[in-house]
Protein backbone atom coordinates (compact mmCIF):
# COMPACT_ATOMS: atom_id res chain seq x y z
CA UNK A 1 -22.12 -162.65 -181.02
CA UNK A 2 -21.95 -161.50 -184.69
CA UNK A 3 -19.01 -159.72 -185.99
CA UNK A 4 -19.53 -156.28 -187.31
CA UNK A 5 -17.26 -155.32 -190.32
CA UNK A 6 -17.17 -152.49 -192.30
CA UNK A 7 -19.01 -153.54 -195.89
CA UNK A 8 -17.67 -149.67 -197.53
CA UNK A 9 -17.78 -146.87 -196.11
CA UNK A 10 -20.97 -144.27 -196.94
CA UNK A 11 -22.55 -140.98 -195.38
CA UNK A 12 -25.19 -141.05 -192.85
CA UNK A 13 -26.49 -138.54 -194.57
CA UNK A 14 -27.05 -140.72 -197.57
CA UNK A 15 -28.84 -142.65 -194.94
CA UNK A 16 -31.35 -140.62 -194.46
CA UNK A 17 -32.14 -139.27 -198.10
CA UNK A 18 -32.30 -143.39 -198.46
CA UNK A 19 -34.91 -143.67 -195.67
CA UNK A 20 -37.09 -140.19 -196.68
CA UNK A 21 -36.94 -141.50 -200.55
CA UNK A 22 -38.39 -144.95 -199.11
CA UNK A 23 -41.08 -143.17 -197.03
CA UNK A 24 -42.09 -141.34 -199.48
CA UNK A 25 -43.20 -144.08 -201.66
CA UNK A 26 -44.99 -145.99 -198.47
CA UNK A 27 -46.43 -143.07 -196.36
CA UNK A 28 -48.49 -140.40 -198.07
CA UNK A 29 -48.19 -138.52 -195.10
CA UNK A 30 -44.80 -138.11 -195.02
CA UNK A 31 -43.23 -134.39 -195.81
CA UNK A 32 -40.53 -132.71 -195.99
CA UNK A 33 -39.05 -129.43 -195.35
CA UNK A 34 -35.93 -128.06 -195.91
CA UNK A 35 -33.70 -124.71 -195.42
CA UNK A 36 -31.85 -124.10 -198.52
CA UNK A 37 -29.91 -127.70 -198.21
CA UNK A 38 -31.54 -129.87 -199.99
CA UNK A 39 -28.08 -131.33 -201.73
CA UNK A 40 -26.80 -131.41 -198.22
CA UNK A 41 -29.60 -133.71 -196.54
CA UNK A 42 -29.70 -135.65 -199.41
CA UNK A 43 -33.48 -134.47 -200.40
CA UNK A 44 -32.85 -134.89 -203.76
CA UNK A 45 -35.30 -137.58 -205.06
CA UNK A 46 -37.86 -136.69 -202.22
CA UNK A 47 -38.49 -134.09 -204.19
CA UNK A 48 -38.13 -135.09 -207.41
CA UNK A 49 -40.80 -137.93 -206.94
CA UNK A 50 -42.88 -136.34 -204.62
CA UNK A 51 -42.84 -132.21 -205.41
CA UNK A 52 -46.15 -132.04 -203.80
CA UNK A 53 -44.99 -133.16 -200.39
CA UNK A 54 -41.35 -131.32 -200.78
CA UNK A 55 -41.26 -127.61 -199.00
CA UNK A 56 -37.96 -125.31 -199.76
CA UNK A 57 -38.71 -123.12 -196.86
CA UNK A 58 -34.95 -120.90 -197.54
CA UNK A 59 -32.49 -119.77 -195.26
CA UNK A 60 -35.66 -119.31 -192.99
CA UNK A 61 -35.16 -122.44 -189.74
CA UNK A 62 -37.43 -120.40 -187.28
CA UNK A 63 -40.18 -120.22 -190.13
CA UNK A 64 -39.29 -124.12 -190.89
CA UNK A 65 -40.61 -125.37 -187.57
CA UNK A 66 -43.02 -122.98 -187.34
CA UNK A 67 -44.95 -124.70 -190.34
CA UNK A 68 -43.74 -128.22 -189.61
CA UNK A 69 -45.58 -127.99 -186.47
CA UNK A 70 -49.01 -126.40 -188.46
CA UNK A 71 -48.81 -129.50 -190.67
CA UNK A 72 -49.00 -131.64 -188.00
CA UNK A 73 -52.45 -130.85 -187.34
CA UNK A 74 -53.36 -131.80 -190.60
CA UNK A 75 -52.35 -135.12 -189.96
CA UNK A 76 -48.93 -135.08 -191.66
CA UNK A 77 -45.62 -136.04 -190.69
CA UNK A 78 -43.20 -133.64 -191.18
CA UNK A 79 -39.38 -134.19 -191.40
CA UNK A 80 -37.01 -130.99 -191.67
CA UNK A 81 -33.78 -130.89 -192.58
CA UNK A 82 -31.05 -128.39 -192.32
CA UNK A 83 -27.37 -128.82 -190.12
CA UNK A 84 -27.05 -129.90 -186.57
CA UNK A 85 -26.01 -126.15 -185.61
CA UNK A 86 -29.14 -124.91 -187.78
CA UNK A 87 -31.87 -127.33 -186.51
CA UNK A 88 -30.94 -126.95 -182.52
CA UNK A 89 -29.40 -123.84 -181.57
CA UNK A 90 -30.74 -121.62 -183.59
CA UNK A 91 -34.54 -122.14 -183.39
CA UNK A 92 -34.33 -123.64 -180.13
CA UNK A 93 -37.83 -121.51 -178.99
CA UNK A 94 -39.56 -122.67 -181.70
CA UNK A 95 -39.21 -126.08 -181.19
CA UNK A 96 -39.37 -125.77 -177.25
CA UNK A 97 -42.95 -123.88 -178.05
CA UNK A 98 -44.54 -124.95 -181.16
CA UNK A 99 -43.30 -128.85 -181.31
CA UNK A 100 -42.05 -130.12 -177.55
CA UNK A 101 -44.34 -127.69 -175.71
CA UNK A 102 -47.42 -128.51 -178.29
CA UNK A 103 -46.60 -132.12 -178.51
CA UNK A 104 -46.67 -132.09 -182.23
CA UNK A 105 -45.33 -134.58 -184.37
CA UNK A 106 -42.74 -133.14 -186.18
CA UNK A 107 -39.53 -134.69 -187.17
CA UNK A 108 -36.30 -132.89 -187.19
CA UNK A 109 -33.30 -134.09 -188.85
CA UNK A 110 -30.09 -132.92 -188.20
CA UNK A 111 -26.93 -133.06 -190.75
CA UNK A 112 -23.03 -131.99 -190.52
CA UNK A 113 -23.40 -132.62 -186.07
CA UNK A 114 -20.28 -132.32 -184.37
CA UNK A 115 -16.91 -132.03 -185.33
CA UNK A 116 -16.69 -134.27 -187.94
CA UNK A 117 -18.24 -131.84 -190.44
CA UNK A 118 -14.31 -130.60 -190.30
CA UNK A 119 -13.36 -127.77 -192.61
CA UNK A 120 -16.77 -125.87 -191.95
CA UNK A 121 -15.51 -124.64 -188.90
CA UNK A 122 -16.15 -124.10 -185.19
CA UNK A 123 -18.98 -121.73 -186.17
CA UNK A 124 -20.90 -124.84 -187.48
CA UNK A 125 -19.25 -127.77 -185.51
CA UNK A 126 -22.61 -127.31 -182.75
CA UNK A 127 -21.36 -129.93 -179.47
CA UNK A 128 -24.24 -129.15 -177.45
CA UNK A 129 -27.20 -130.16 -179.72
CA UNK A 130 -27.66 -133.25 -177.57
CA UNK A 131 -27.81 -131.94 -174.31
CA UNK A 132 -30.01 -129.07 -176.06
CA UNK A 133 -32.61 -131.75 -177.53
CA UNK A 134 -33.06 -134.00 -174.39
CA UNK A 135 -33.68 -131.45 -172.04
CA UNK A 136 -37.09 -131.02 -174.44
CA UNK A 137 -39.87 -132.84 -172.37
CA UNK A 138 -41.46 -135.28 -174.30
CA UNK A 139 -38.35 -134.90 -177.03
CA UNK A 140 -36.95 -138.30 -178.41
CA UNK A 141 -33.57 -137.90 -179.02
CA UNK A 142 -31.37 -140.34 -181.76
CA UNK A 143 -27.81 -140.54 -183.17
CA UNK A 144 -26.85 -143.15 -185.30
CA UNK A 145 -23.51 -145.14 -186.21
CA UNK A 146 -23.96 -145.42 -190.36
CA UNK A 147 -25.60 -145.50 -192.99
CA UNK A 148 -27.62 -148.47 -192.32
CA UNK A 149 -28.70 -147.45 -188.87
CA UNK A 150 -29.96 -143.83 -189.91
CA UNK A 151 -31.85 -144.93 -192.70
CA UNK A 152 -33.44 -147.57 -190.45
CA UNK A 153 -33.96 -144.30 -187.82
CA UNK A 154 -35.52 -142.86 -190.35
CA UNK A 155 -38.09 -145.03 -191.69
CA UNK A 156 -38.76 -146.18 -187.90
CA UNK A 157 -39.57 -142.40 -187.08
CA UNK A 158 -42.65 -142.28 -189.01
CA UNK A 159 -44.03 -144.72 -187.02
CA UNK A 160 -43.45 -143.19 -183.80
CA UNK A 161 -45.60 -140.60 -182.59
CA UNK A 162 -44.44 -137.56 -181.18
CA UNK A 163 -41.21 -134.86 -181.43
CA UNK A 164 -38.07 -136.60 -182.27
CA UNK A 165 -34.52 -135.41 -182.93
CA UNK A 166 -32.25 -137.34 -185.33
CA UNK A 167 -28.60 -136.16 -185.57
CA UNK A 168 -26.41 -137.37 -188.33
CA UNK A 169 -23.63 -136.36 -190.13
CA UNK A 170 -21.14 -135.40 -193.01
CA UNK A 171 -18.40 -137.53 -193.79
CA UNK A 172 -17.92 -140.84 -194.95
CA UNK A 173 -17.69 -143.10 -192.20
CA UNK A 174 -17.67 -147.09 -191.82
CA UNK A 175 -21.05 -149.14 -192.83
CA UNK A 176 -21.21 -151.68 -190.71
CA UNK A 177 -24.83 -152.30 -189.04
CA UNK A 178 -26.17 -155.01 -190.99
CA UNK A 179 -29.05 -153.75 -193.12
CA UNK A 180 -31.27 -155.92 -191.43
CA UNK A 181 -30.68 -155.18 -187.51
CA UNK A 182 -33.99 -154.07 -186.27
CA UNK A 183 -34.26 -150.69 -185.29
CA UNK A 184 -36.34 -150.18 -181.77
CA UNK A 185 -36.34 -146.42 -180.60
CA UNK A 186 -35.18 -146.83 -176.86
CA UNK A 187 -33.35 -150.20 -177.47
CA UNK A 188 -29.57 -150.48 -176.73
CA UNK A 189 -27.51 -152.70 -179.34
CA UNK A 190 -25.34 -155.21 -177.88
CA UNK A 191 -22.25 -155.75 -180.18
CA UNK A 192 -19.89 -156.86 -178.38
CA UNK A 193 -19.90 -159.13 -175.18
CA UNK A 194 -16.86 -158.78 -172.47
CA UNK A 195 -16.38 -159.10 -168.75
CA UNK A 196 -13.67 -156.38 -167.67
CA UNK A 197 -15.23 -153.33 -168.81
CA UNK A 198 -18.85 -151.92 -170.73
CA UNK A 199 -17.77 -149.38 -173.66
CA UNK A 200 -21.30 -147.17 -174.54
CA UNK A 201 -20.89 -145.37 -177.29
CA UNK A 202 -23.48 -143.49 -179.67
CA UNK A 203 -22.67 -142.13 -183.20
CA UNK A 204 -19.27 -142.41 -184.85
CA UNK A 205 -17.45 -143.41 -181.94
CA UNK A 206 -19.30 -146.53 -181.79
CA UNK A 207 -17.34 -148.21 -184.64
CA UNK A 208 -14.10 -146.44 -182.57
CA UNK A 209 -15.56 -148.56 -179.88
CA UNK A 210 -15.23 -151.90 -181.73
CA UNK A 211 -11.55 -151.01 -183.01
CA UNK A 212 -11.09 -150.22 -179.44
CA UNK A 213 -12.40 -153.06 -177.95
CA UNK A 214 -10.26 -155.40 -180.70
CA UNK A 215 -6.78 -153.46 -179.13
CA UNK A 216 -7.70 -154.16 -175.76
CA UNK A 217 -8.81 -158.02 -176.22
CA UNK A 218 -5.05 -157.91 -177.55
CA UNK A 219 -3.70 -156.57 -174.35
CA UNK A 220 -5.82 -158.78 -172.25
CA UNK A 221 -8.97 -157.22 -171.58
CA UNK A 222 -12.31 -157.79 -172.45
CA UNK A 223 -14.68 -155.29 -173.59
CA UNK A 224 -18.13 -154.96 -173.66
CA UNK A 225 -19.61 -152.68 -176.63
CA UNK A 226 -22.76 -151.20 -176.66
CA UNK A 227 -24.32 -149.34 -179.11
CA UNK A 228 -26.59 -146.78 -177.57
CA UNK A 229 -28.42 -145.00 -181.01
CA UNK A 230 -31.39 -143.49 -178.79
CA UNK A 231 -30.43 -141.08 -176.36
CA UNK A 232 -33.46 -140.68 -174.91
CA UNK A 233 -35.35 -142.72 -173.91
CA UNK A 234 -31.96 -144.25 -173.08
CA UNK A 235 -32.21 -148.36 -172.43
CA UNK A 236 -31.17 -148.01 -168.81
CA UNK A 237 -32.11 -152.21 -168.53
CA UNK A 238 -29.24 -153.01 -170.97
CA UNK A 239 -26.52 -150.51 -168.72
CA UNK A 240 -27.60 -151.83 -165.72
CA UNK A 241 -27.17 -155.36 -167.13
CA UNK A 242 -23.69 -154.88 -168.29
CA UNK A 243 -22.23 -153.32 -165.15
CA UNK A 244 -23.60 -156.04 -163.15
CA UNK A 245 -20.65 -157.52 -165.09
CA UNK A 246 -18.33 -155.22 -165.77
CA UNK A 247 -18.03 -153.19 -162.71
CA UNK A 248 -17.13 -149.72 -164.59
CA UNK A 249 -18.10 -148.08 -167.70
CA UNK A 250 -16.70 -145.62 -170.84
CA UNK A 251 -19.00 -143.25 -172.47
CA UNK A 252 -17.96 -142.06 -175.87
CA UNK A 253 -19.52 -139.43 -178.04
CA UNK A 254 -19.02 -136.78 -180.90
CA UNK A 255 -19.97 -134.12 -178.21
CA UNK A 256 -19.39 -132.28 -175.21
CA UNK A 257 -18.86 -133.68 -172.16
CA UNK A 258 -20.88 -131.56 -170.69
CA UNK A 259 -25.01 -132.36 -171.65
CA UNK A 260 -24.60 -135.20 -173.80
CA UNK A 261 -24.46 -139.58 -173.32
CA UNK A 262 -22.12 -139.78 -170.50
CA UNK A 263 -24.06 -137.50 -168.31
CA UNK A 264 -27.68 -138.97 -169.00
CA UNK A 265 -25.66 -142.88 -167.90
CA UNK A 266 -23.70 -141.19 -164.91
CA UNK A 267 -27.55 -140.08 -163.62
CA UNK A 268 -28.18 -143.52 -164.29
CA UNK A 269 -25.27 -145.15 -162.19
CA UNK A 270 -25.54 -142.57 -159.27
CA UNK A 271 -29.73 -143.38 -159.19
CA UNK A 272 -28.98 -147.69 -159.28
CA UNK A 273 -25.15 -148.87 -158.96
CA UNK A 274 -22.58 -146.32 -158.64
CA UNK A 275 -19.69 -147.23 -160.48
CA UNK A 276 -16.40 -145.88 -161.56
CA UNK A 277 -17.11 -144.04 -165.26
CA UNK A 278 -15.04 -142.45 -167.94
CA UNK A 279 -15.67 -139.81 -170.56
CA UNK A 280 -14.58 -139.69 -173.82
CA UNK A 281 -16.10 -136.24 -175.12
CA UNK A 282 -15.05 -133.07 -176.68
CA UNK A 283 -13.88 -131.31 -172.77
CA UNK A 284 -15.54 -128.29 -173.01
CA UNK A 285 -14.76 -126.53 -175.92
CA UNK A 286 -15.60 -125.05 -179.51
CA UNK A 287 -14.08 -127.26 -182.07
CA UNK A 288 -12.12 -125.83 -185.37
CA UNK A 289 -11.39 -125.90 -188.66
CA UNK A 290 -9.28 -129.23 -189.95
CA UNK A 291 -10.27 -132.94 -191.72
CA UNK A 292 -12.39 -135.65 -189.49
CA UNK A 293 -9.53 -137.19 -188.78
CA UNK A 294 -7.18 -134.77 -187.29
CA UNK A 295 -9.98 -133.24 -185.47
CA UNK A 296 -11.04 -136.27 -184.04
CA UNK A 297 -7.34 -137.22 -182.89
CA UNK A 298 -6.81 -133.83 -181.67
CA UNK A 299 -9.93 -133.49 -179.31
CA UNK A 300 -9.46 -137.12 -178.18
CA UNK A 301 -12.45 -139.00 -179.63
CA UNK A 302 -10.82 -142.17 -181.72
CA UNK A 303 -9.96 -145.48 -180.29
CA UNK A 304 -6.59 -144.76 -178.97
CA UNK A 305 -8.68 -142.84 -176.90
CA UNK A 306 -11.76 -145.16 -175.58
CA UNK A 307 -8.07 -147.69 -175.23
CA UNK A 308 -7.08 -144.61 -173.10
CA UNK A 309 -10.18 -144.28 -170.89
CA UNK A 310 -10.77 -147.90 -170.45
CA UNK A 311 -6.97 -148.56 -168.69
CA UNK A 312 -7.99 -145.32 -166.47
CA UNK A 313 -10.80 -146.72 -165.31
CA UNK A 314 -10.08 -149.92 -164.67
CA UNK A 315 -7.56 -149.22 -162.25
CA UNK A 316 -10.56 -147.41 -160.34
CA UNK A 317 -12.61 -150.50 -159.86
């Protein structure tokens, strides 16, 4: 197996304005649309190079999808762009009517998800927009690790047909994917191989995963990491595969525990090979104000914490 390392630490975000400034040099069809955050979602030389393809919509998200999905049937490929909370919650019916209903191709692309967005606030910190997104029939649904892997989301995106949800976020976080891995929509990422117990995680607690699994090879036990970027379709082969192994699992995601990875792979295991499984999720709860850091510590979703889950539930095997 390779070993992933941290090559400097960058935004996802930066990711993605990476991957929509590529596209829009290679794929005439791409667009993009944005509510009023074009700094934010890194749109900056999208539009600069390509005016003609850039739409400021405003402080106007409803009205954003709305015309993303009318551009579809011109044959274009829209991407919009706004915050997690923005691009889920608060025009859920127009994406459940005019893009998953309709089948349209339409991209959206979600910035500052979960709590990691920090001082914004609880009002912004949206913990359901996974659970939201994949109950969409028909609605792909990714979350990458870094900078590498969402740009690589990205560019694979306009190649796949249909409504897609890409969440991302705000801070500076370890880069660490190597900017070659290959990026297949509904394809687990094997990082790590181990016997004793199969870490999935999705996001930023996938490099919290490998930090994890280097503590416990230190205390004797040998951890599996797998990084699951596409939600759904979820690569139920590669979970299946590893518990044949492992004999229990730990889910861990920027999100609530309710709605989001650990539930879709607990349908999984109670459908195949039931197995003992823990959670390591936001429990139910708004988040707050504070830095990435102490927010993450407080609400349990670091590597102390996968360390945590993984002794738990190996003494239920």
């Amino acid at each position: 197996m390779k070993k992933y390392t941290n090559t400097g630490s960058k935004d996802t975000r930066s990711g993605f304005g990476a991957g929509m400034t590529e596209l829009g040099q290679t794929n005439e069809n791409v667009v993009a649309l944005c509510a009023d955050l074009i700094g934010s979602l890194k749109f900056d030389d999208f539009k600069k190079n390509h005016p003609e393809r850039f739409f400021q919509i405003g402080i106007a998200e409803a009205n954003m999808i709305g015309i993303a999905a009318g551009l579809t049937i011109g044959g274009k490929i829209p991407f919009t762009g706004t915050f997690a909370n923005f691009s889920t919650g608060r025009v859920y019916d127009q994406i459940r009517q005019s893009v998953a209903y309709s089948e349209k191709n339409v991209k959206i692309c979600a910035s500052h998800a979960g709590l990691t967005l920090g001082e914004d606030g609880a009002t912004h910190q949206i913990l359901e927009d996974i659970g939201l997104m994949k109950m969409l029939p028909g609605m792909t649904v990714i979350n990458t690790c870094d900078y590498n892997q969402t740009k690589a989301a990205t560019l694979a995106l306009a190649d796949h047909h249909g409504p897609a949800y890409l969440r991302f976020g705000r801070p500076v976080v370890p880069n660490f994917m190597p900017a070659d891995e290959p990026f297949v929509i509904g394809k687990a990422i094997l990082l790590s191989e181990g016997t004793d117990v199969t870490i999935v995680a999705t996001g930023h607690l996938v490099w919290e995963a490998l930090i994890a699994a280097e503590a416990l090879e230190a205390k004797g036990i040998s951890a599996e990491v797998i990084n699951i970027h596409t939600i759904k379709p979820l690569d139920e082969e590669a979970i299946l595969k590893s518990l044949a192994k492992t004999k229990c699992i730990v889910t861990a995601e920027e999100h609530n525990i309710l709605g989001g990875l650990g539930e879709s792979i607990s349908r999984v295991l109670a459908l195949n090979t039931p197995a003992p499984q823990e959670f390591v999720a936001v429990n139910d709860s708004f988040g707050e104000s504070g830095t990435p850091e102490q927010l993450m510590e407080k609400y349990k979703l670091n590597n102390q914490a996968i360390v945590e889950a993984v002794e738990r539930v190996i003494k239920r095997k």
